[in-house]
C-alpha atoms as a PDB file:
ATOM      1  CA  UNK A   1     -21.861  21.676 -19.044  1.00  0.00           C
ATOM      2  CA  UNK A   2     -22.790  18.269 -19.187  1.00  0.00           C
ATOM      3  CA  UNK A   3     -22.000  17.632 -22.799  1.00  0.00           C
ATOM      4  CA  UNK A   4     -18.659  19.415 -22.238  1.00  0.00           C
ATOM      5  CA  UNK A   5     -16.983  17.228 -19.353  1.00  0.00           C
ATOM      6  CA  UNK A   6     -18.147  14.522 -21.798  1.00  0.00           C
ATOM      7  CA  UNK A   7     -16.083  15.721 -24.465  1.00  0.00           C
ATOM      8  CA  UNK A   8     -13.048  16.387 -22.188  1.00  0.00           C
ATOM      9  CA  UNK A   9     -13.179  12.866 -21.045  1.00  0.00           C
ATOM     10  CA  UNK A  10     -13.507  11.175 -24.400  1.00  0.00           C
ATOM     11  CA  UNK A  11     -10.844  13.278 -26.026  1.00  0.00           C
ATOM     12  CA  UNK A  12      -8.338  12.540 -23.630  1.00  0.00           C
ATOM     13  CA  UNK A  13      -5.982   9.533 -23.872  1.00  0.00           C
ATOM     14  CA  UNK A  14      -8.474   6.319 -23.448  1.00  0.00           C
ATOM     15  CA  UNK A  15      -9.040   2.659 -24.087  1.00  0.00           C
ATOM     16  CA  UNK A  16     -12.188   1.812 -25.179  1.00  0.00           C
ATOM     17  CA  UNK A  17     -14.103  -1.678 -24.740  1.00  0.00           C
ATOM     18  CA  UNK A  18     -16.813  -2.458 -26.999  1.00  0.00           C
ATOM     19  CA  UNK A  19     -19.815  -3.894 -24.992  1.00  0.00           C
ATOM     20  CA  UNK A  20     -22.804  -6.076 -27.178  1.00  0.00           C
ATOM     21  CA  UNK A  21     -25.674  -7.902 -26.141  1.00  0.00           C
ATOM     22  CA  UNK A  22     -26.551  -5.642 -23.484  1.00  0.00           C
ATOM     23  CA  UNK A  23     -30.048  -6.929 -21.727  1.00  0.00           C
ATOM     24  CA  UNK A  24     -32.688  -4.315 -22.314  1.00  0.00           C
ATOM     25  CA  UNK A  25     -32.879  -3.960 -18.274  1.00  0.00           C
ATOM     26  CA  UNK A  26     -29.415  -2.877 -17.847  1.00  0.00           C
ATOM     27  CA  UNK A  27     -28.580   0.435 -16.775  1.00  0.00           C
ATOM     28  CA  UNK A  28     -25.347   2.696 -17.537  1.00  0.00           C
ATOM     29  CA  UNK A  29     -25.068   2.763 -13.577  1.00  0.00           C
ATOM     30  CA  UNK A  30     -25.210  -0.819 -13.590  1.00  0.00           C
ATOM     31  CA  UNK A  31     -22.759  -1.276 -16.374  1.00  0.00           C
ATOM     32  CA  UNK A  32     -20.280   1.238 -14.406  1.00  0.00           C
ATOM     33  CA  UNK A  33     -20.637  -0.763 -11.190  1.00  0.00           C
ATOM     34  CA  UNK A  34     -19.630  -4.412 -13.212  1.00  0.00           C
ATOM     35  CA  UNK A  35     -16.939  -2.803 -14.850  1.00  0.00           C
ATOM     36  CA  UNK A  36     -15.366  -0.315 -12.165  1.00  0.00           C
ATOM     37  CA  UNK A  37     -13.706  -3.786 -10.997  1.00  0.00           C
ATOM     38  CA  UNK A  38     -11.474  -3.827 -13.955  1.00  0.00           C
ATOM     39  CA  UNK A  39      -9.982  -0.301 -12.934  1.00  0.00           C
ATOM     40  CA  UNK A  40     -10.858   3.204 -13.614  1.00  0.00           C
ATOM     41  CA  UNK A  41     -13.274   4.536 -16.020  1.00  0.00           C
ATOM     42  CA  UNK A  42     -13.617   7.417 -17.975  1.00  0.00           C
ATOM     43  CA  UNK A  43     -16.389   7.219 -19.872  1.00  0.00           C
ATOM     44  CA  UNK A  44     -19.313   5.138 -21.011  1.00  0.00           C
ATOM     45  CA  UNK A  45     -21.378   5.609 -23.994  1.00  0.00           C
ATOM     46  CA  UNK A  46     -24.610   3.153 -23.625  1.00  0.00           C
ATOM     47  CA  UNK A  47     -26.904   3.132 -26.767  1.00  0.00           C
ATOM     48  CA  UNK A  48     -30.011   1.256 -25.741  1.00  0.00           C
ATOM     49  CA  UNK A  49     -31.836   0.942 -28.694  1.00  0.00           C
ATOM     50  CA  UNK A  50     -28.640  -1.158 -30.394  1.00  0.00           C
ATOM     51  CA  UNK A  51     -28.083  -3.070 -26.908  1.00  0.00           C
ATOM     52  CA  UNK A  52     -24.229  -2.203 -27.700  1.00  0.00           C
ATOM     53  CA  UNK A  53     -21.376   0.617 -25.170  1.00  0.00           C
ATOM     54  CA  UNK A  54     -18.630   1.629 -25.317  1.00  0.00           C
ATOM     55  CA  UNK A  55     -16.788   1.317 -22.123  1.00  0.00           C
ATOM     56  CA  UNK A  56     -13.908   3.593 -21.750  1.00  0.00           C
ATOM     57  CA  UNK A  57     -10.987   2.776 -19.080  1.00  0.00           C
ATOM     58  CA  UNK A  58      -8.086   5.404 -18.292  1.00  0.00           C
ATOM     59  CA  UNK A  59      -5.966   2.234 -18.499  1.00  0.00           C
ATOM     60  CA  UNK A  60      -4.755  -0.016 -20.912  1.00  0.00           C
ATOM     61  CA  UNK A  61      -4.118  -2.633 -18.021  1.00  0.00           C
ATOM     62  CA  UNK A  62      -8.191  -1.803 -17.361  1.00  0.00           C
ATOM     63  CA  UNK A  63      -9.285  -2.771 -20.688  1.00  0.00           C
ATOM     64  CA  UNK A  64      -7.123  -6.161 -20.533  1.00  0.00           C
ATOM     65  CA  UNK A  65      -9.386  -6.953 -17.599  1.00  0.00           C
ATOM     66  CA  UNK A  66     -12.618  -6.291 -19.323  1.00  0.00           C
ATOM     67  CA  UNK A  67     -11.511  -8.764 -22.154  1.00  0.00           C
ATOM     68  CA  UNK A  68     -11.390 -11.757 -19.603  1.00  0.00           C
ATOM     69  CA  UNK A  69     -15.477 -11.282 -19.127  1.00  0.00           C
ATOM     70  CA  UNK A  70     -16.398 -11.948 -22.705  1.00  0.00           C
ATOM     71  CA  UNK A  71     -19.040 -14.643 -23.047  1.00  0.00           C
ATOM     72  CA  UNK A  72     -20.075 -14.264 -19.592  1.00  0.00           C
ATOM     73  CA  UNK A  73     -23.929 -12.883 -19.016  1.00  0.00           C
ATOM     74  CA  UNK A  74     -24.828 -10.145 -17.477  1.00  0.00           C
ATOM     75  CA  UNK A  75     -28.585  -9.971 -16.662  1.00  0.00           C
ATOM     76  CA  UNK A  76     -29.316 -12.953 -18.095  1.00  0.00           C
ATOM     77  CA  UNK A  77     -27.816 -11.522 -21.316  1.00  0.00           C
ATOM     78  CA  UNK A  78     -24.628 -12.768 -23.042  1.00  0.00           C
ATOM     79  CA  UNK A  79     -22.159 -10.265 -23.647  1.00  0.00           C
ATOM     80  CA  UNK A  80     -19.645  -9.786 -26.215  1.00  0.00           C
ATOM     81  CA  UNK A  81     -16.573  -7.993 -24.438  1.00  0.00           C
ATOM     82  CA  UNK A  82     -14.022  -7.128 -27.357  1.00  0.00           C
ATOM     83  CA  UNK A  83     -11.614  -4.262 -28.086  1.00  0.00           C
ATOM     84  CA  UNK A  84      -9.741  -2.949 -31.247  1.00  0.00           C
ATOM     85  CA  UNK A  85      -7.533  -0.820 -29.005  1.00  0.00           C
ATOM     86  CA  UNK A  86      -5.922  -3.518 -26.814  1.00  0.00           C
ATOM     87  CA  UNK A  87      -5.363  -7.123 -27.105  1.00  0.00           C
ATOM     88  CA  UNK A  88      -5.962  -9.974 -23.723  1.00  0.00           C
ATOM     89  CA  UNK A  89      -2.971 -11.362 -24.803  1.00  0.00           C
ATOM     90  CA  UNK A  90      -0.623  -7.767 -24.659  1.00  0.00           C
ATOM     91  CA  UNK A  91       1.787  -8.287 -22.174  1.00  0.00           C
ATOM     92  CA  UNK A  92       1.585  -5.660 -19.393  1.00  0.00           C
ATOM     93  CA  UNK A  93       4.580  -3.216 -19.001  1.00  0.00           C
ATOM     94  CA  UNK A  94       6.689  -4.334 -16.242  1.00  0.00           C
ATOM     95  CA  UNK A  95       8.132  -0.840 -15.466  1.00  0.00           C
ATOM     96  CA  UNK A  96       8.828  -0.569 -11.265  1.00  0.00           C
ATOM     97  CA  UNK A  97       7.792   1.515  -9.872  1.00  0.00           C
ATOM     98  CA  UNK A  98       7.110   3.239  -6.290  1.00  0.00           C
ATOM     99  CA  UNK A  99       3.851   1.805  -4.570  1.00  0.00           C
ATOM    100  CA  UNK A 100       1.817   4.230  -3.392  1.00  0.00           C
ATOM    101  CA  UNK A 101       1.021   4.688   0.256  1.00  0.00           C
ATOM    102  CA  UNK A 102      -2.443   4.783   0.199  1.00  0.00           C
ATOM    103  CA  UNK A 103      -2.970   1.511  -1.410  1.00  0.00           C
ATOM    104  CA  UNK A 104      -2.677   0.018  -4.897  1.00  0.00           C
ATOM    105  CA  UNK A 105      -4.419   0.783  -8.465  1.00  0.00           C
ATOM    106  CA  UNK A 106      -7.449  -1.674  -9.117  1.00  0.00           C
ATOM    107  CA  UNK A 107      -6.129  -2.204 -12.268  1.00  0.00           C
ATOM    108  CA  UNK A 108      -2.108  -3.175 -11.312  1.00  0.00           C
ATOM    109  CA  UNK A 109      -4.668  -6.047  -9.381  1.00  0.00           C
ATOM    110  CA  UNK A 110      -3.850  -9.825 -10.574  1.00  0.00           C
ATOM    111  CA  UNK A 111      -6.269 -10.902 -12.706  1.00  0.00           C
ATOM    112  CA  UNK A 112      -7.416 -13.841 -10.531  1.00  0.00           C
ATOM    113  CA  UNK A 113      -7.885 -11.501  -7.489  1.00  0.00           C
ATOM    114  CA  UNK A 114      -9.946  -9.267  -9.461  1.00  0.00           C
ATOM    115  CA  UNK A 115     -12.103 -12.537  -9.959  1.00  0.00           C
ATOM    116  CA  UNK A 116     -12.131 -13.335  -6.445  1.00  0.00           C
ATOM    117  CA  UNK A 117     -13.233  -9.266  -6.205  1.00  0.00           C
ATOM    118  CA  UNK A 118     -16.116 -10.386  -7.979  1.00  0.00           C
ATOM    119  CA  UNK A 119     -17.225 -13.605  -6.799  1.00  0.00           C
ATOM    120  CA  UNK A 120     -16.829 -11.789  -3.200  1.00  0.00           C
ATOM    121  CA  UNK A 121     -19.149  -8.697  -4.210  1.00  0.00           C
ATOM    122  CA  UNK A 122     -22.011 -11.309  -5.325  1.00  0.00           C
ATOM    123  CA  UNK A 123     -21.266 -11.722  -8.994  1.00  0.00           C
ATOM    124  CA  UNK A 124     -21.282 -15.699 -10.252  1.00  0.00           C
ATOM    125  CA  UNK A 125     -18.390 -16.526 -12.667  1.00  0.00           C
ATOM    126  CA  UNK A 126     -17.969 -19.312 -14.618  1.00  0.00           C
ATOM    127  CA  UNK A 127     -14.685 -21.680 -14.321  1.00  0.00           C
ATOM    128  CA  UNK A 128     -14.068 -20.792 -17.851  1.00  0.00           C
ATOM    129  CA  UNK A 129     -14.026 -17.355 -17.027  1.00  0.00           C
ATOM    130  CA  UNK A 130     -11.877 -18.033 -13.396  1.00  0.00           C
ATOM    131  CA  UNK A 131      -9.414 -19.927 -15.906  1.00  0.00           C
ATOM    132  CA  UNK A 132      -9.422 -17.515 -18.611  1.00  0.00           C
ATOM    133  CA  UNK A 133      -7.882 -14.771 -15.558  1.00  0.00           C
ATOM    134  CA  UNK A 134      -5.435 -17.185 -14.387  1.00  0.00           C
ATOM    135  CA  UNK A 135      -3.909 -17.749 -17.658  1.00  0.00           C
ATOM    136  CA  UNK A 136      -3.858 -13.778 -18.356  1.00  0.00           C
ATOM    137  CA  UNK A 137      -1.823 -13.878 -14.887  1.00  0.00           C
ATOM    138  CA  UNK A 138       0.672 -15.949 -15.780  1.00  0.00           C
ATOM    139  CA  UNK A 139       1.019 -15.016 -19.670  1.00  0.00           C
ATOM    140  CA  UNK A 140       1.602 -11.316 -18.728  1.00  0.00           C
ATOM    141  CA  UNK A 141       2.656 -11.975 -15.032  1.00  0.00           C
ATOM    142  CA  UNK A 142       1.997  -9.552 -12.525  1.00  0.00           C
ATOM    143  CA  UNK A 143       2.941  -6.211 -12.113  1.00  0.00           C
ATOM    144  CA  UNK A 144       6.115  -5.010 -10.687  1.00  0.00           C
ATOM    145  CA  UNK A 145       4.267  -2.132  -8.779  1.00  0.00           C
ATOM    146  CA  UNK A 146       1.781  -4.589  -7.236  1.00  0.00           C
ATOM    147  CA  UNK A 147       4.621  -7.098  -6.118  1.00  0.00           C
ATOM    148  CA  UNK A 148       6.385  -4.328  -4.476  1.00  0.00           C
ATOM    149  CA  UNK A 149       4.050  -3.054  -2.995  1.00  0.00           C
ATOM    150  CA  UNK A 150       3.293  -6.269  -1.110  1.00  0.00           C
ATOM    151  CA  UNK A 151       6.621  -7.094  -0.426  1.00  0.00           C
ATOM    152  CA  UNK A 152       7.032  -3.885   1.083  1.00  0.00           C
ATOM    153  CA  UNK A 153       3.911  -4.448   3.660  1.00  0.00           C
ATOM    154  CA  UNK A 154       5.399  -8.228   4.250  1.00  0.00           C
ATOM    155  CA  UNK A 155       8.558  -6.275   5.017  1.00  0.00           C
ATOM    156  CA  UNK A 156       7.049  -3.052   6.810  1.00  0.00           C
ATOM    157  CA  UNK A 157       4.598  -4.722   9.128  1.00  0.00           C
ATOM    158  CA  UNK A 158       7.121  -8.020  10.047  1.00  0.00           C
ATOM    159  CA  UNK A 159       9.762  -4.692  11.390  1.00  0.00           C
ATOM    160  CA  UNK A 160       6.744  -3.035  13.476  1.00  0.00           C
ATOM    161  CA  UNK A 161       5.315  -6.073  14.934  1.00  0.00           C
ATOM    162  CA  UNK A 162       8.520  -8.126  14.957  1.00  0.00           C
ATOM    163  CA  UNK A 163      11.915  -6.200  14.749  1.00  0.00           C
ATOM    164  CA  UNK A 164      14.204  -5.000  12.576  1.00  0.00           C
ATOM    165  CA  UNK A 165      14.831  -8.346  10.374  1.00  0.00           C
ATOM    166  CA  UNK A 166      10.938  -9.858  10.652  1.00  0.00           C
ATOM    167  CA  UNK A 167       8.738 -10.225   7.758  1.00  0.00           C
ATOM    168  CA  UNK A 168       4.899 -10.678   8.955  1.00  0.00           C
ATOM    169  CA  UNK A 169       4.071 -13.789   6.462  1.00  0.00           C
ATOM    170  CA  UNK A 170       7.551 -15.075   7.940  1.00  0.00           C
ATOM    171  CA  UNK A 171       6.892 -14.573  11.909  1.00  0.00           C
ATOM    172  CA  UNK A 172       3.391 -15.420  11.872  1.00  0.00           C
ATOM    173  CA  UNK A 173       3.483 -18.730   9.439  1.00  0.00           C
ATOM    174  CA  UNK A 174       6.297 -19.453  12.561  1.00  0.00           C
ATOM    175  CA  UNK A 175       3.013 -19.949  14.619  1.00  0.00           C
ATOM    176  CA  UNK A 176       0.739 -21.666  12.365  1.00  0.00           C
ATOM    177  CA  UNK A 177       1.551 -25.187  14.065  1.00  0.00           C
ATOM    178  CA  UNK A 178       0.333 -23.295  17.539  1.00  0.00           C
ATOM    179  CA  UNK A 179      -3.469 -22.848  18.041  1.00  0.00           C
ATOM    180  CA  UNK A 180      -5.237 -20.126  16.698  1.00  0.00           C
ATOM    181  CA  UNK A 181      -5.631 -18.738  20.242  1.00  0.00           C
ATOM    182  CA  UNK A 182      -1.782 -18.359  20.805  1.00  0.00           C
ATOM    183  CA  UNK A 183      -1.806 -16.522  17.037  1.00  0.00           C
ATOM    184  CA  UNK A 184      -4.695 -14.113  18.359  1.00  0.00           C
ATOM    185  CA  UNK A 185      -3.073 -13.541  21.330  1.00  0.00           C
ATOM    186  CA  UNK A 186       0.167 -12.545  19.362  1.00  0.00           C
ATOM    187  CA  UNK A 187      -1.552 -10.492  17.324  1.00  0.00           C
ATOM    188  CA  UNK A 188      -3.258  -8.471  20.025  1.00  0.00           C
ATOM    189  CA  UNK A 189       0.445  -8.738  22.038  1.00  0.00           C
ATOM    190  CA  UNK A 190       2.302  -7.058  19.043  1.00  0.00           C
ATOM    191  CA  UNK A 191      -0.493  -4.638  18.131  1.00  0.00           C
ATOM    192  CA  UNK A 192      -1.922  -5.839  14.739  1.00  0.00           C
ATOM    193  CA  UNK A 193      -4.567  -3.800  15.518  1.00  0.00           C
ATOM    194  CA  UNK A 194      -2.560  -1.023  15.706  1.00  0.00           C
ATOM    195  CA  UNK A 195      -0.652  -0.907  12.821  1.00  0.00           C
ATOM    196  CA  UNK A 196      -2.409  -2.666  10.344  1.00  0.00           C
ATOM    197  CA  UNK A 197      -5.550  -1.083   9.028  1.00  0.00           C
ATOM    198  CA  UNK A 198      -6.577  -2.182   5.554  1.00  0.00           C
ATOM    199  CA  UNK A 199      -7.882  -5.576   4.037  1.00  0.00           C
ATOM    200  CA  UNK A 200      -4.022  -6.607   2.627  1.00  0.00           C
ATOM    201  CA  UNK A 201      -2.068  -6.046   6.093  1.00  0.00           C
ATOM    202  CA  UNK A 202      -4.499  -7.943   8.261  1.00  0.00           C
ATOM    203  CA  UNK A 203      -4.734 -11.206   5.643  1.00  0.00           C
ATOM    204  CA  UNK A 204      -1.105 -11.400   5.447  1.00  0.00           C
ATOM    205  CA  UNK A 205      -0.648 -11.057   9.297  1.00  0.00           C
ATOM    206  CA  UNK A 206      -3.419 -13.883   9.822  1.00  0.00           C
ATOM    207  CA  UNK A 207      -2.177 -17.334  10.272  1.00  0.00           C
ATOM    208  CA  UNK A 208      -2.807 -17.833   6.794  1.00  0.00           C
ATOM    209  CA  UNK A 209      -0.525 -14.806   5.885  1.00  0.00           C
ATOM    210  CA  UNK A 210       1.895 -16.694   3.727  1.00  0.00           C
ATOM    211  CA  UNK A 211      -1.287 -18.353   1.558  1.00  0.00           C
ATOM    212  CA  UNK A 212      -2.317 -15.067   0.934  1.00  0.00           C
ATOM    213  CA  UNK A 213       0.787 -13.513  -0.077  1.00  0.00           C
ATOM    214  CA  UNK A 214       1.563 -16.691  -2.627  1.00  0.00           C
ATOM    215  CA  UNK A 215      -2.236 -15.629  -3.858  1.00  0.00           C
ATOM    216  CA  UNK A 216      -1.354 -12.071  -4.753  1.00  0.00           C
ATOM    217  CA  UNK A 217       2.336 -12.845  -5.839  1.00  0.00           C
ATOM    218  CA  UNK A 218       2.304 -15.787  -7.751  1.00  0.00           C
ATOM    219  CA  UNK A 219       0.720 -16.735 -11.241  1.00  0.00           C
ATOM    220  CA  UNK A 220       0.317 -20.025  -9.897  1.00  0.00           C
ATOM    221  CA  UNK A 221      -3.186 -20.411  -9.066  1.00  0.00           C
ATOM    222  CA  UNK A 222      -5.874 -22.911  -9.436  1.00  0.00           C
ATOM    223  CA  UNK A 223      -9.576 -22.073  -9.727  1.00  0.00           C
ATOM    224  CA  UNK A 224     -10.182 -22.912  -6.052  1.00  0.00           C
ATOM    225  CA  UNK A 225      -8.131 -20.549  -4.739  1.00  0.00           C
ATOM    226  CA  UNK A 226      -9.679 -17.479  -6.370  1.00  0.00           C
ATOM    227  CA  UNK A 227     -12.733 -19.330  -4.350  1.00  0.00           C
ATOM    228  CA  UNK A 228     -10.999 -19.314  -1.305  1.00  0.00           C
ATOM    229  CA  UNK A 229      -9.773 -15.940  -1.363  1.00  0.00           C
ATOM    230  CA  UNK A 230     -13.409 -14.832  -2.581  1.00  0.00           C
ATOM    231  CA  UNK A 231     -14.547 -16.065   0.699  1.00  0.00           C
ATOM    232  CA  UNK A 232     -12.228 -14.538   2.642  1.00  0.00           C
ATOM    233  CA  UNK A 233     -13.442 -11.363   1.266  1.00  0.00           C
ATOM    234  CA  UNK A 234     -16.861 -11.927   1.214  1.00  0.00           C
ATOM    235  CA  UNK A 235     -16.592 -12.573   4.966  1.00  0.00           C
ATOM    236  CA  UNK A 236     -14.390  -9.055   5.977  1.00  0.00           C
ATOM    237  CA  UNK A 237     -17.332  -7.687   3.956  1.00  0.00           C
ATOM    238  CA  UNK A 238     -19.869  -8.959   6.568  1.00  0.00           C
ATOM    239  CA  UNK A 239     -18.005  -7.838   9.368  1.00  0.00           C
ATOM    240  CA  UNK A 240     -17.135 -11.270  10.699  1.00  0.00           C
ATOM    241  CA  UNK A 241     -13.373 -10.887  11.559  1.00  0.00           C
ATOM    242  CA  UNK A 242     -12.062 -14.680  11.658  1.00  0.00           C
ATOM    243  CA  UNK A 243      -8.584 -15.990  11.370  1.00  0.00           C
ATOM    244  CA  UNK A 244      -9.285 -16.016   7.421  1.00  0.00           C
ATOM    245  CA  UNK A 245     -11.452 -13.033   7.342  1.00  0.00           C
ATOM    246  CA  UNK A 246      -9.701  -9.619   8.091  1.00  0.00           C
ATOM    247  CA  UNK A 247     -11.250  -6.601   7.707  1.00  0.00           C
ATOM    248  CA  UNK A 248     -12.371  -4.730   4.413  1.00  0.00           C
ATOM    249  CA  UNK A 249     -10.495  -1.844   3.621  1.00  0.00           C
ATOM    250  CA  UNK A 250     -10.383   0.591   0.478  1.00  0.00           C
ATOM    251  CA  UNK A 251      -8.108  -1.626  -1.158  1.00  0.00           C
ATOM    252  CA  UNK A 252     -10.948  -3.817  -2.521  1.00  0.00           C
ATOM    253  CA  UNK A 253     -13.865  -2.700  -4.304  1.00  0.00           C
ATOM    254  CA  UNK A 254     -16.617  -1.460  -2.824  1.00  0.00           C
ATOM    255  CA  UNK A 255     -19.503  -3.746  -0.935  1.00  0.00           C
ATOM    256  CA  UNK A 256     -22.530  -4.494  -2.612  1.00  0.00           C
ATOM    257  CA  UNK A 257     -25.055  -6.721  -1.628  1.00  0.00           C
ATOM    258  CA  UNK A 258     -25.974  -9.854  -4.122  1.00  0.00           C
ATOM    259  CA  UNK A 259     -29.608  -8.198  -4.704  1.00  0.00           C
ATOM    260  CA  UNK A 260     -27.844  -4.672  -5.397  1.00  0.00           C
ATOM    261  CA  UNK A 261     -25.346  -6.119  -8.379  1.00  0.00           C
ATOM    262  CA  UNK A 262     -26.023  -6.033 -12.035  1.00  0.00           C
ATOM    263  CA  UNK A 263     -26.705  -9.735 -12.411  1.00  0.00           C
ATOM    264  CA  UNK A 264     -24.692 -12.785 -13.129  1.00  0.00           C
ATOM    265  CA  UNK A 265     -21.303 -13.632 -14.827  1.00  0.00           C
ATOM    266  CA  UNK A 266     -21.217 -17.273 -16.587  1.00  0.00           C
ATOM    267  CA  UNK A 267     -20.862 -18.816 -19.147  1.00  0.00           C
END
């Protein structure tokens, strides 16, 4: 039965990454938990004996991703992260396209947040590598589904909070100048709790809100702001709600502890 949802999930449309220099100590289950960050996976093949897999994404954009963690380390290893099937420098298709409600695709992610995903989860990445994602981001640009579907929270949460013309990043950056106890008291006042759930709606209605939407929106970034919003993460993910630390939701990967990850990313 096994063998058979193997072959199903191979023969079907894929986009394989080709994974060498594998430490002896890594597991498939480790490998799946590094690369899950890129986007979905399919499959992955993990010969042992030849140090070498074959990583399989359901997405092209997925593979991309992979591509930006070549010459990093895993495990103390270094690890060749190359692909015949897609290229780092393919431009992603821009096609709109309706966001879903329940969140966004990890792989219609910017790069550079998908960095910060890591960095946050307890995973050390070079500059090289934090560089390498920023210029992917602004090569290729970032999706149309992912911008609209954070224009359309701005948009949706500003007209619940604020009224019918409001954008959150827009009302709240109003009362950035104020002190952070006036913003928490507007936030309680107009329900934040109420009607935003997930990790997106409560950074972009904190004080910080427009920062945060410039990080997901624009390819403009500098290494120290995939940092920054790495910390922000990292501290939702400890359950420490601050003014630059909403909570975790399923829109970022999952939490797992520095001592639980696969090893290291540098270069």
């Amino acid at each position: 039965m096994k063998s058979l949802l193997h072959s199903a999930l191979t023969s079907m449309t894929t986009y394989p990454v080709q994974v060498s220099g594998i430490a002896p100590s890594t597991t498939k289950s480790q490998l799946h938990h590094f690369f899950s960050f890129c986007g979905p996976i399919a499959a992955i093949d993990h010969d042992e004996k030849s140090a070498v897999a074959i990583v399989r994404f359901e997405k092209a954009s997925a593979a991309k991703t992979a591509l930006m963690l070549n010459g990093g380390t895993l495990d103390s290893a270094t690890l060749s992260v190359t692909s015949d099937a897609v290229k780092e420098d393919d431009h992603l298709q821009q096609a709109a396209a309706d966001a879903p409600t329940g969140g966004i695709d990890q792989s219609d992610k910017p790069r550079a947040a998908i960095a910060a995903e890591y960095i946050a989860k307890g995973y050390s990445l070079s500059d090289k590598i934090l560089e390498r994602a920023i210029e992917m981001d602004r090569k290729q640009g970032i999706s149309a589904k992912f911008l609209q579907y954070f224009h359309q929270l701005d948009e949706g949460l500003g007209k619940r909070a604020f009224g019918p013309d409001a954008k959150v990043t827009t009302a709240v950056q109003s009362k950035v100048d104020e002190q952070i106890k006036q913003a928490k008291a507007i936030d309680e006042a107009k329900g934040f709790s109420r009607v935003a759930h997930g990790y997106y709606e409560r950074a972009i209605a904190s004080p910080l809100g427009q920062r945060v939407l410039q990080f997901y929106t624009d390819t403009s970034k500098q290494v120290h702001d995939i940092h920054e919003e790495a910390r922000r993460i990292a501290q939702a993910d400890k359950g420490k709600p601050t003014t630059e630390a909403p909570v975790q939701s399923s829109d970022a990967a999952p939490a797992t502890s520095p001592e639980k990850v696969a090893g290291t990313v540098q270069n």
